[in-house]
PDB file of N, CA and C in Angstrom:
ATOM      1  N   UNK A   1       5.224 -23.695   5.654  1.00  0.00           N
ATOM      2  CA  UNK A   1       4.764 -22.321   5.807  1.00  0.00           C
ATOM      3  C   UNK A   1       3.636 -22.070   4.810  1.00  0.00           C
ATOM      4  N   UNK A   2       2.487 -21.475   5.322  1.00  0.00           N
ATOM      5  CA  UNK A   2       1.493 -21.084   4.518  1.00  0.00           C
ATOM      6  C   UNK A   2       1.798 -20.288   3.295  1.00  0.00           C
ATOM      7  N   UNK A   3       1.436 -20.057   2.703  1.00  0.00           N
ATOM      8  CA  UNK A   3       1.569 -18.666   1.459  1.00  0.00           C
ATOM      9  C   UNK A   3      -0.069 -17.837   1.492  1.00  0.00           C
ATOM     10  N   UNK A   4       0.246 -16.596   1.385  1.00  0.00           N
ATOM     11  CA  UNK A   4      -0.793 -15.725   1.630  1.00  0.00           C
ATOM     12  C   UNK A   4      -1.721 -15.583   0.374  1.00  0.00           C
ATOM     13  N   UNK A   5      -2.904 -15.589   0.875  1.00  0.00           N
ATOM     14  CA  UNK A   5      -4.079 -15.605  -0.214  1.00  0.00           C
ATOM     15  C   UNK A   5      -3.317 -14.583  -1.331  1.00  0.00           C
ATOM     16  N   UNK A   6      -3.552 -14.641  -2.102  1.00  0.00           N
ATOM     17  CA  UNK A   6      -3.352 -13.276  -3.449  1.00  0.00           C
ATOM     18  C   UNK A   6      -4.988 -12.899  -3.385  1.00  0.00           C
ATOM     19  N   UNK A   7      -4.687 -11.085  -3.400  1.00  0.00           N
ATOM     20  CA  UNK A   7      -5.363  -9.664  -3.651  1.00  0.00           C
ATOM     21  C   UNK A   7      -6.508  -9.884  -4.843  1.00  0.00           C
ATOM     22  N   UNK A   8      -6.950  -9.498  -4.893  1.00  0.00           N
ATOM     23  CA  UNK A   8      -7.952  -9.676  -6.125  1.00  0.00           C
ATOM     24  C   UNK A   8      -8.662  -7.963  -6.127  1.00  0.00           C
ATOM     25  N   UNK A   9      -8.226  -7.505  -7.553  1.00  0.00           N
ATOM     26  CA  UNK A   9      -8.640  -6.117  -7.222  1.00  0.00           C
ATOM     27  C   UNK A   9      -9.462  -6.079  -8.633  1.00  0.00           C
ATOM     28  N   UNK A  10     -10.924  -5.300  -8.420  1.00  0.00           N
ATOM     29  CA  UNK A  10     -11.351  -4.932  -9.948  1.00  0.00           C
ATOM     30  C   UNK A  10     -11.293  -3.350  -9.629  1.00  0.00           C
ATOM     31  N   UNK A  11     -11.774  -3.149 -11.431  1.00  0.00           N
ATOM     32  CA  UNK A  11     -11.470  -1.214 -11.180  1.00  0.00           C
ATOM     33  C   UNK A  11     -13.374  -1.368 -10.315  1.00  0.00           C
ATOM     34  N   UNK A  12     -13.084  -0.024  -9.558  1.00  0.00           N
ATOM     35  CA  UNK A  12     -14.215   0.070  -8.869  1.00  0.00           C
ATOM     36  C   UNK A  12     -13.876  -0.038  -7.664  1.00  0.00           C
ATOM     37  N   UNK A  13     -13.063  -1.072  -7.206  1.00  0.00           N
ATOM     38  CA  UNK A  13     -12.862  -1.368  -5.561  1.00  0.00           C
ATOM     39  C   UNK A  13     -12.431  -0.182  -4.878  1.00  0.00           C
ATOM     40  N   UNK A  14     -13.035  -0.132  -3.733  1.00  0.00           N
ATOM     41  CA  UNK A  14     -12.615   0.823  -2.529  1.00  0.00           C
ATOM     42  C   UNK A  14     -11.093   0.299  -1.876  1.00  0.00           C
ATOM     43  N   UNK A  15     -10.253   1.129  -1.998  1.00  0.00           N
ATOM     44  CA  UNK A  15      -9.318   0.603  -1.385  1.00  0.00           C
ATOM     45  C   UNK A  15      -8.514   1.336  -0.285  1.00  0.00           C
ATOM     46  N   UNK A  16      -7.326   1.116   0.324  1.00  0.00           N
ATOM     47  CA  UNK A  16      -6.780   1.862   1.541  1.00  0.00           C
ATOM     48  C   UNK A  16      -5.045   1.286   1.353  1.00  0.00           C
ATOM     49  N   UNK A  17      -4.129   2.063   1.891  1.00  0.00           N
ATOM     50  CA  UNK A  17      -2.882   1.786   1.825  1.00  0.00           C
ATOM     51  C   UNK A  17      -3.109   1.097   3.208  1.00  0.00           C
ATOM     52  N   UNK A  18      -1.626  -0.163   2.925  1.00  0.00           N
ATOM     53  CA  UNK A  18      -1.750  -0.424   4.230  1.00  0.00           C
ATOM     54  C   UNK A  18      -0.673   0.038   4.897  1.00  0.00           C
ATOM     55  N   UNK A  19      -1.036  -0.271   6.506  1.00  0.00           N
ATOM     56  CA  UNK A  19       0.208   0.787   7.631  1.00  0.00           C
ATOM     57  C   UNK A  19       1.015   0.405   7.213  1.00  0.00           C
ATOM     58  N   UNK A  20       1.677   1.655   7.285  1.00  0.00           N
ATOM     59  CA  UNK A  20       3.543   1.727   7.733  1.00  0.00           C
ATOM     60  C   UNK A  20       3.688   2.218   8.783  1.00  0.00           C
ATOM     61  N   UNK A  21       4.810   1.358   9.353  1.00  0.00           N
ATOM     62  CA  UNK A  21       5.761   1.733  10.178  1.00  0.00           C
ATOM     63  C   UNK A  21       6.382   3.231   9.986  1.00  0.00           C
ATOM     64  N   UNK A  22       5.873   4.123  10.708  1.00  0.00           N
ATOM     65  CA  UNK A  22       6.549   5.419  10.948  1.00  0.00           C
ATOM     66  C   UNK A  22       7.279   5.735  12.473  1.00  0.00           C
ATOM     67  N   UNK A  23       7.579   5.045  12.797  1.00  0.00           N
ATOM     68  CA  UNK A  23       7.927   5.721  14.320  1.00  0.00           C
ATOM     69  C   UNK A  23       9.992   5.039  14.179  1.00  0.00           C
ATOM     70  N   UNK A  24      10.173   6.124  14.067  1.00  0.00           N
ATOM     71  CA  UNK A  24      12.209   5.804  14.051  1.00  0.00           C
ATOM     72  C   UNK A  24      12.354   6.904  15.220  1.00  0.00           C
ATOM     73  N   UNK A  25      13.171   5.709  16.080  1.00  0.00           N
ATOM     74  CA  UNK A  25      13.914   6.262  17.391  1.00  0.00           C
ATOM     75  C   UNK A  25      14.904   7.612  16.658  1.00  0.00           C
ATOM     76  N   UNK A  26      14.998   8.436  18.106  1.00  0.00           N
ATOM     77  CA  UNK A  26      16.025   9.465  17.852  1.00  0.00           C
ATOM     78  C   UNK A  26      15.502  10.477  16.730  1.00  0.00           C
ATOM     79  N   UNK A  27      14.532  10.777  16.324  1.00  0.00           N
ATOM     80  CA  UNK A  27      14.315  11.891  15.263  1.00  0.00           C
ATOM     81  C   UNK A  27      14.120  12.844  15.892  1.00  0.00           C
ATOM     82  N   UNK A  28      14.982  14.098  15.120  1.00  0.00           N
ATOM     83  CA  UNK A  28      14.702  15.036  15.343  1.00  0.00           C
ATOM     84  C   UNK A  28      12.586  15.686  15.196  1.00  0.00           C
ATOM     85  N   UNK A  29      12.907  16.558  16.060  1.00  0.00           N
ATOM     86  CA  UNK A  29      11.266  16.924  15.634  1.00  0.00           C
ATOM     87  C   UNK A  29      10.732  17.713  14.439  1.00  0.00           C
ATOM     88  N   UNK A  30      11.852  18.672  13.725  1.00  0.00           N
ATOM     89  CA  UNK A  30      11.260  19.052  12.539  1.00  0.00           C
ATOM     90  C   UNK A  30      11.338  17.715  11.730  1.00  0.00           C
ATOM     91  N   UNK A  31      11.855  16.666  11.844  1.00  0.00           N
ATOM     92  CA  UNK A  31      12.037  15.431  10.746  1.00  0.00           C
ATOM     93  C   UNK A  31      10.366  14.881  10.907  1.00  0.00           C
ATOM     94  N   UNK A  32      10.024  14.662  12.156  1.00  0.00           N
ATOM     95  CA  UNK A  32       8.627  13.801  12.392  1.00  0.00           C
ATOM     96  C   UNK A  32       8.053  14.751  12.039  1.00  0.00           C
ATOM     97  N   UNK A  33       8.045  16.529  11.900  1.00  0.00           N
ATOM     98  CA  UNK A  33       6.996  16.760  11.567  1.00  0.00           C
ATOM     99  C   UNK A  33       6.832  16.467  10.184  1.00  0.00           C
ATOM    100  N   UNK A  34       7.735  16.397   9.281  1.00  0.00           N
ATOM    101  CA  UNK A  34       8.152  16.610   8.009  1.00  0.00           C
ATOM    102  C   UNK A  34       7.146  15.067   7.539  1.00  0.00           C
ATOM    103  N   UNK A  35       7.806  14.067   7.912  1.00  0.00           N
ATOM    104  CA  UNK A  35       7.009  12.744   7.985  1.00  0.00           C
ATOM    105  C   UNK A  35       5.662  12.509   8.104  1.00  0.00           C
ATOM    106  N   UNK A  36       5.398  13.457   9.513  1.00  0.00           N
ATOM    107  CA  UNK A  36       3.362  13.426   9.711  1.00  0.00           C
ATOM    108  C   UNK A  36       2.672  13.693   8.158  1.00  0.00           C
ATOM    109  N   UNK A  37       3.278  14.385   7.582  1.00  0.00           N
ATOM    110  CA  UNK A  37       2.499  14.663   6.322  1.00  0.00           C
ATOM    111  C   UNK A  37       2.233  13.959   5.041  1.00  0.00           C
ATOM    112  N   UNK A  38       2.943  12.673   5.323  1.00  0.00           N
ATOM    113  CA  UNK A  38       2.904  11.640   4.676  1.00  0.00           C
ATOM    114  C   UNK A  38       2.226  10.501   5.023  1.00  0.00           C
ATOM    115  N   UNK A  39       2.056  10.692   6.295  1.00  0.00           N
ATOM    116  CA  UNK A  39       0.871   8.960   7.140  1.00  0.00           C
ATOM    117  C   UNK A  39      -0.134   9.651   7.548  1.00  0.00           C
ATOM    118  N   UNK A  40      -1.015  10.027   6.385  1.00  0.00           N
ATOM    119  CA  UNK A  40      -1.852   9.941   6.979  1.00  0.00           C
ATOM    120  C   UNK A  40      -2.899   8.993   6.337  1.00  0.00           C
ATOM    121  N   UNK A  41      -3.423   8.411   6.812  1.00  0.00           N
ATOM    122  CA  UNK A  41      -4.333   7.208   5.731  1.00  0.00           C
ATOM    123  C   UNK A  41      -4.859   7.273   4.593  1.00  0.00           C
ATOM    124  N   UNK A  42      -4.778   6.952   3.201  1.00  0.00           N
ATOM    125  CA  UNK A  42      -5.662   7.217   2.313  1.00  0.00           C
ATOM    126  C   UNK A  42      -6.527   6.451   1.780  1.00  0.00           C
ATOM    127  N   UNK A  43      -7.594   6.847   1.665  1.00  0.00           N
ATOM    128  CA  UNK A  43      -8.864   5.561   1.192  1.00  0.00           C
ATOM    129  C   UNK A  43      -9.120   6.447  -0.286  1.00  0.00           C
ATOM    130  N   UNK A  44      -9.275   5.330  -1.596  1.00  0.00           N
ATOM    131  CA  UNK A  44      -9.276   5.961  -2.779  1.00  0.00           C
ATOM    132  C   UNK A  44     -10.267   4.797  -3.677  1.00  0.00           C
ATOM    133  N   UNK A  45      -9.942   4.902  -5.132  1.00  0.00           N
ATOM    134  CA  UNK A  45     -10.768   3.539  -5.543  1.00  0.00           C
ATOM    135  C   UNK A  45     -10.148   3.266  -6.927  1.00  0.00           C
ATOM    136  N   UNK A  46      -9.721   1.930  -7.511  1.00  0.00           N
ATOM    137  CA  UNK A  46      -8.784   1.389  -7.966  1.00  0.00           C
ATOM    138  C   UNK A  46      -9.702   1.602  -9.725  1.00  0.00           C
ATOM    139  N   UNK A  47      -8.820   2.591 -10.532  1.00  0.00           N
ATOM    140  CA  UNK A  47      -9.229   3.068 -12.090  1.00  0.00           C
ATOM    141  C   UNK A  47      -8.486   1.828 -12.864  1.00  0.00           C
ATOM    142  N   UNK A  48      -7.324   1.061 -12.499  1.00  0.00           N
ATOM    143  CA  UNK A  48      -6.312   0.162 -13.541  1.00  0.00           C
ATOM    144  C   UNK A  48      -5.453  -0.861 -12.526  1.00  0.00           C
ATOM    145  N   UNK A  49      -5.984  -2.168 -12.952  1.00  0.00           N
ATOM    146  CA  UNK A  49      -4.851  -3.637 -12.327  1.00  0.00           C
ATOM    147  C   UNK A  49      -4.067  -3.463 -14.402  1.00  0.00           C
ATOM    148  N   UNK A  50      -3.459  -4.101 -13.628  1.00  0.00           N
ATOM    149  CA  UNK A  50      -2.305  -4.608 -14.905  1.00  0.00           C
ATOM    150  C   UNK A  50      -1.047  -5.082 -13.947  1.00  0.00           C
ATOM    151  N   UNK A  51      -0.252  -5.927 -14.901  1.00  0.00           N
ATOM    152  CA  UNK A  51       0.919  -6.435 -14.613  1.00  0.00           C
ATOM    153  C   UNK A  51       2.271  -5.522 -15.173  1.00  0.00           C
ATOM    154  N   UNK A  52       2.961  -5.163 -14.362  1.00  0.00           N
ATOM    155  CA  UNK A  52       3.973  -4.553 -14.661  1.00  0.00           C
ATOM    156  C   UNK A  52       5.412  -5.476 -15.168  1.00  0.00           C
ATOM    157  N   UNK A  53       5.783  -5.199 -16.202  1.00  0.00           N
ATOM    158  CA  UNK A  53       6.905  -6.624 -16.421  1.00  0.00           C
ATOM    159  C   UNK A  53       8.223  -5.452 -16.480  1.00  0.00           C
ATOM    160  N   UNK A  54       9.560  -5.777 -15.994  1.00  0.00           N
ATOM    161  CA  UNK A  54      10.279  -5.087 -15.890  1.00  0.00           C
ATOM    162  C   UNK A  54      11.794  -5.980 -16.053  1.00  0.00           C
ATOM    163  N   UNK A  55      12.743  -5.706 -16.919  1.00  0.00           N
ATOM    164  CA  UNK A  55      13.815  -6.469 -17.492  1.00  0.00           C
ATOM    165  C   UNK A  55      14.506  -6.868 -16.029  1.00  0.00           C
ATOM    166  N   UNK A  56      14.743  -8.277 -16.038  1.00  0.00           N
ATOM    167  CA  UNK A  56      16.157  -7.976 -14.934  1.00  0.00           C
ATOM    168  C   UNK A  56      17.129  -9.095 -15.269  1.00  0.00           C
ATOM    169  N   UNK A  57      18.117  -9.153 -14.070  1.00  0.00           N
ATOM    170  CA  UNK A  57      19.460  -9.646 -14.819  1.00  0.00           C
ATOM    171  C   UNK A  57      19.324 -11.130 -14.709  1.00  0.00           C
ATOM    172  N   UNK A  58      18.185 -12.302 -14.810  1.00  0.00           N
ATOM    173  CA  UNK A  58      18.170 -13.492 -14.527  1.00  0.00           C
ATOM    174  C   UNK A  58      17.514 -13.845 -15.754  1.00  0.00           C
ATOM    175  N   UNK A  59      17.065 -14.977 -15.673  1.00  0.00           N
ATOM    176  CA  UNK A  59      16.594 -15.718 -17.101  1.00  0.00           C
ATOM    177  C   UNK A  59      15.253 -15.218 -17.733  1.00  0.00           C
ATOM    178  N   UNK A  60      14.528 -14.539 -16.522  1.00  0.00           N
ATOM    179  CA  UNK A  60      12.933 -14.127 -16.850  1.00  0.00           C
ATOM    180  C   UNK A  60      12.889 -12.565 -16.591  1.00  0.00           C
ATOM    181  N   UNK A  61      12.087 -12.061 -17.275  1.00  0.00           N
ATOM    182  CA  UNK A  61      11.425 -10.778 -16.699  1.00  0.00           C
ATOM    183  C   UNK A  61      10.886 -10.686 -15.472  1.00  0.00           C
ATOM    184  N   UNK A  62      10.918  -9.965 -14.345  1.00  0.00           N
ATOM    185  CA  UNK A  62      10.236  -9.963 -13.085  1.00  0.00           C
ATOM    186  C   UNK A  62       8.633  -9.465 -12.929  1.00  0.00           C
ATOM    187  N   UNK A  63       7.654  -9.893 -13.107  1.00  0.00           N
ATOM    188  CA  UNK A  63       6.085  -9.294 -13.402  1.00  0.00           C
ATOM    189  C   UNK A  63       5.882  -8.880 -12.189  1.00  0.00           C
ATOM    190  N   UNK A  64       5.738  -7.841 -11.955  1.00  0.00           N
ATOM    191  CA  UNK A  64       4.888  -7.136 -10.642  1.00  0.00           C
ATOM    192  C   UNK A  64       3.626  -6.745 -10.624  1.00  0.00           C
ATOM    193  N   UNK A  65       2.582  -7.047 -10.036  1.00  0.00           N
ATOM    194  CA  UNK A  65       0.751  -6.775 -10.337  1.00  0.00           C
ATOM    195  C   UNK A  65       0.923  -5.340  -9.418  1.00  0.00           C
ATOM    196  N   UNK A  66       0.158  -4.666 -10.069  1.00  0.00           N
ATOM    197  CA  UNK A  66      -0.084  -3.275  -9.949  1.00  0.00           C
ATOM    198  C   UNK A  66      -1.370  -2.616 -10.146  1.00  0.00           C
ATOM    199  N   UNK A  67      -1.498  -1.061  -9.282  1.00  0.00           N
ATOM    200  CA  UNK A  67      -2.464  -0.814  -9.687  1.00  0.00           C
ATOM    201  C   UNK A  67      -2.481   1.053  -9.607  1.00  0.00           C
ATOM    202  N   UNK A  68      -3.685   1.250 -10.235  1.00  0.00           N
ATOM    203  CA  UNK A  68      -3.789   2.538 -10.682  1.00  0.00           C
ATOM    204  C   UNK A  68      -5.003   3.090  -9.371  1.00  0.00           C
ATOM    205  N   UNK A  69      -4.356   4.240  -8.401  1.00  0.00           N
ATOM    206  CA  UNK A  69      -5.706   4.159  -7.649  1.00  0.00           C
ATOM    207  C   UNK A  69      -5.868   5.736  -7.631  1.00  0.00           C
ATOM    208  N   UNK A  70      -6.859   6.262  -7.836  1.00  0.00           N
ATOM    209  CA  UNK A  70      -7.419   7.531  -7.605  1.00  0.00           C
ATOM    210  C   UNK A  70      -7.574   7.964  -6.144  1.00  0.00           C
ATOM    211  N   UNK A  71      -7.634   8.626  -5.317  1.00  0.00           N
ATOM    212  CA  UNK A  71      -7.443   8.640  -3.884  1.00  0.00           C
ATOM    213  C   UNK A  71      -8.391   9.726  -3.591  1.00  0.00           C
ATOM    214  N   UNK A  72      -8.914   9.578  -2.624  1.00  0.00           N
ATOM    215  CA  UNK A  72     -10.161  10.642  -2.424  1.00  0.00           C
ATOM    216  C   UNK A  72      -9.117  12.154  -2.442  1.00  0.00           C
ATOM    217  N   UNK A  73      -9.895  13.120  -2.842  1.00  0.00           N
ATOM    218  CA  UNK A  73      -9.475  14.269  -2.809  1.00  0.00           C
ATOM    219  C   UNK A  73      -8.390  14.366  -4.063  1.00  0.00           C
ATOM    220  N   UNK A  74      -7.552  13.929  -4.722  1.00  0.00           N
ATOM    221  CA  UNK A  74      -6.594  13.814  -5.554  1.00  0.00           C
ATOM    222  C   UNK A  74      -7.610  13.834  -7.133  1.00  0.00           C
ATOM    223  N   UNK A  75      -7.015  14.408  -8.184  1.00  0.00           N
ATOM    224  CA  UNK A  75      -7.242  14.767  -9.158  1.00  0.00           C
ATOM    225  C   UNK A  75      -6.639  13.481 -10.621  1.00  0.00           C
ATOM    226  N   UNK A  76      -5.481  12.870 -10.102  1.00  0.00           N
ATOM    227  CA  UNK A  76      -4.629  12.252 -10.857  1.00  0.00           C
ATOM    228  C   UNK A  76      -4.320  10.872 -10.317  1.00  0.00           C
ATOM    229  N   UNK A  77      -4.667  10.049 -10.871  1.00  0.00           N
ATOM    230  CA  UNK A  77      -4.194   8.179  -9.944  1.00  0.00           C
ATOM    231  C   UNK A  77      -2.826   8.246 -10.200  1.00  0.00           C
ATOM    232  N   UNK A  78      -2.315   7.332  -9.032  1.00  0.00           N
ATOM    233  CA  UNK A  78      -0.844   7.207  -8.966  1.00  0.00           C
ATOM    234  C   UNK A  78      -0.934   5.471  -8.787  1.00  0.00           C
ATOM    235  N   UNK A  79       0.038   5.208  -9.281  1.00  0.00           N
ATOM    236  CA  UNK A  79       0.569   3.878  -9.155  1.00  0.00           C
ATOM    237  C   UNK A  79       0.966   3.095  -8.220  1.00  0.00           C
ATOM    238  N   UNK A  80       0.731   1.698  -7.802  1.00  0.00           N
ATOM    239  CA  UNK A  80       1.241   0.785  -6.810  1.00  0.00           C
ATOM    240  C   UNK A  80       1.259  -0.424  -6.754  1.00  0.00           C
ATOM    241  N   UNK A  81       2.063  -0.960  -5.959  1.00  0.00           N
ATOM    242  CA  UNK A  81       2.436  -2.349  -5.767  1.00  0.00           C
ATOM    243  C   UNK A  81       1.125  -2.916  -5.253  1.00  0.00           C
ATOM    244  N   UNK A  82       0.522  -3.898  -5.782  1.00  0.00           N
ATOM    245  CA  UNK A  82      -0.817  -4.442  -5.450  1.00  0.00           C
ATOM    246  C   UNK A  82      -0.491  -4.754  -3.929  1.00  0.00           C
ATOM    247  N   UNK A  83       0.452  -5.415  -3.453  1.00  0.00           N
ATOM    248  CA  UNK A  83       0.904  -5.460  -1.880  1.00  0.00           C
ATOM    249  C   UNK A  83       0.805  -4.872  -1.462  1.00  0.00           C
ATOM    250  N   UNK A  84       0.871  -3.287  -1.592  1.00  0.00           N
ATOM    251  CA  UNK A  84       0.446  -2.421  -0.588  1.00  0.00           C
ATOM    252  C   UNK A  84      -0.950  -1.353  -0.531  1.00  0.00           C
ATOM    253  N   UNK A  85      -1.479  -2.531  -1.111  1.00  0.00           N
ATOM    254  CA  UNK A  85      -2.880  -1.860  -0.697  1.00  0.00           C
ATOM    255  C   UNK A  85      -4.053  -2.787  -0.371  1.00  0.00           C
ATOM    256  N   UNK A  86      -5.035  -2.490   0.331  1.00  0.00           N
ATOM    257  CA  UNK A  86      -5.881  -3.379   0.579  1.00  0.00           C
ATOM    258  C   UNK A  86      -7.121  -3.011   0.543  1.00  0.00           C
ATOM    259  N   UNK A  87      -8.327  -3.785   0.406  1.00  0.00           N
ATOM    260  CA  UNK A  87      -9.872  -3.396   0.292  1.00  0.00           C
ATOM    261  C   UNK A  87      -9.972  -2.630   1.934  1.00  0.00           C
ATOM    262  N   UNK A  88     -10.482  -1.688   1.557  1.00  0.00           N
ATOM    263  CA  UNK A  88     -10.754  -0.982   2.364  1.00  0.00           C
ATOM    264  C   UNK A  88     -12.120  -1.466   3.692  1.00  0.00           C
ATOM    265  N   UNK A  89     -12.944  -2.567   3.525  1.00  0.00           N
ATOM    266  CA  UNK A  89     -13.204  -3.180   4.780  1.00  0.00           C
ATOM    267  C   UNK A  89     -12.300  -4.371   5.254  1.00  0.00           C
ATOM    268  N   UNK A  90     -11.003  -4.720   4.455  1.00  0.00           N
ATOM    269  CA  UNK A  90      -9.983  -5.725   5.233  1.00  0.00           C
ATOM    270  C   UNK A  90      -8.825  -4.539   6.310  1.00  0.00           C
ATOM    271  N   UNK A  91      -8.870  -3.229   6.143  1.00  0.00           N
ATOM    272  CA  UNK A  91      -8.119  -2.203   6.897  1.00  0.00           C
ATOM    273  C   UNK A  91      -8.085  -2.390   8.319  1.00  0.00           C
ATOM    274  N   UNK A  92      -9.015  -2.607   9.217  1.00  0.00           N
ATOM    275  CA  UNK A  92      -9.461  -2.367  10.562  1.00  0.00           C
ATOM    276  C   UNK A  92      -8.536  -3.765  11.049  1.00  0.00           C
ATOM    277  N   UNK A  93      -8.577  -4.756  10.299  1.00  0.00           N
ATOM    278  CA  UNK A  93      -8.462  -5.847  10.680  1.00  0.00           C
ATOM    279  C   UNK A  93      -6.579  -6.067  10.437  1.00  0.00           C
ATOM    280  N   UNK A  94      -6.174  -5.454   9.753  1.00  0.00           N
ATOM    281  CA  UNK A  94      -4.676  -5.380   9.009  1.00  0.00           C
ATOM    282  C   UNK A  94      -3.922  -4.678  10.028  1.00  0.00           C
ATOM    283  N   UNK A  95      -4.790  -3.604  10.296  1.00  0.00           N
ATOM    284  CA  UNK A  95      -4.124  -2.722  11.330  1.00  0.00           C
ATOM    285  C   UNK A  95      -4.135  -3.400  12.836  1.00  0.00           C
ATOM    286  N   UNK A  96      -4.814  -4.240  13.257  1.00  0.00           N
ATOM    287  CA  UNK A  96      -4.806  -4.768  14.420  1.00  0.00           C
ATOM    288  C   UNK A  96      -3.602  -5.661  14.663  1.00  0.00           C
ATOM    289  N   UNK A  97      -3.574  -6.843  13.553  1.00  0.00           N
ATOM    290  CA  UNK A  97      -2.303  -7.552  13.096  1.00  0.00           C
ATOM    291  C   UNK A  97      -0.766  -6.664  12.882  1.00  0.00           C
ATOM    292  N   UNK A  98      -1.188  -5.721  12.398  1.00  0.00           N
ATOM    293  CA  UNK A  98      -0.179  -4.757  12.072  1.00  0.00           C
ATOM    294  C   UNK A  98       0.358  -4.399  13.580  1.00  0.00           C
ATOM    295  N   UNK A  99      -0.311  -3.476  14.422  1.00  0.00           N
ATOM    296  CA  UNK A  99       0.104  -2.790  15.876  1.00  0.00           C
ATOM    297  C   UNK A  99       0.548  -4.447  16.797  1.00  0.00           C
ATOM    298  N   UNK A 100       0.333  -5.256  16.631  1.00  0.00           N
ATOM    299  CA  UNK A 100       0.485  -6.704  17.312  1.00  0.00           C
ATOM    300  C   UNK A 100       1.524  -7.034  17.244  1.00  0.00           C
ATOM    301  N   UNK A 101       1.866  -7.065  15.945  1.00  0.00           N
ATOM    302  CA  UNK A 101       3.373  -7.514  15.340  1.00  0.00           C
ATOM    303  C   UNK A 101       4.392  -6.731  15.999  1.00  0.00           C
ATOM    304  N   UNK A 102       4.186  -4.893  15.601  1.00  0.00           N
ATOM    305  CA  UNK A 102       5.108  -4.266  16.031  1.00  0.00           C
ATOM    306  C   UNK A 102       4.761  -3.502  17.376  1.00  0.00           C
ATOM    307  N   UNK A 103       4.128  -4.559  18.337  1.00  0.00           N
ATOM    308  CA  UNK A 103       4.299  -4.061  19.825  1.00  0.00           C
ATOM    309  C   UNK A 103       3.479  -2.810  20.371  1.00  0.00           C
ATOM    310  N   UNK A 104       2.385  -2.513  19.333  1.00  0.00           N
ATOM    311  CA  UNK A 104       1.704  -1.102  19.917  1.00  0.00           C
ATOM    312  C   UNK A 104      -0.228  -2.317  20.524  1.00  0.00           C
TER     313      UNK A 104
END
């Protein structure tokens, strides 16, 4: 099995969350509306990479790469799993793979 390229982010990069899966059978409709307000795409640009190291119960610390992204319109960067975000001209192409996988 292949292993997937690793992310390479500097501060400066344009970036984009990548899709999620939002569509759960059986929801009520105030629930999806409640949800719409959360998918909607954000394109922002990355202020801090760093490695996050966090204690756990095995022989090593678990390092998670992370990042700090400012988001258009937003005042304050919020934090994330370098996995879930991507350069914002690899998006178009993520999302195609993405709807493929899960049947749209």
């Amino acid at each position: 099995m292949a292993t997937k390229k690793k992310q390479v982010f500097k501060v400066g990069d344009r970036v984009a969350e990548r899709p999620k899966a939002t569509m759960i059978p059986g929801l009520k409709a105030e629930s999806r509306q409640k949800i719409a307000a959360y998918s909607v795409q954000r394109y922002g640009v990355v202020v801090d990479v760093y490695t996050k190291v966090s204690p756990s119960l095995g022989k090593r610390p678990a390092k998670m790469s992370c990042l700090k992204v400012l988001w258009d319109g937003m005042q304050t960067p919020s934090e994330h799993a370098q996995m879930r975000i991507c350069h914002e001209s690899e998006l178009e192409g993520i999302r195609e793979g993405f709807s493929h996988i899960i049947g749209g």
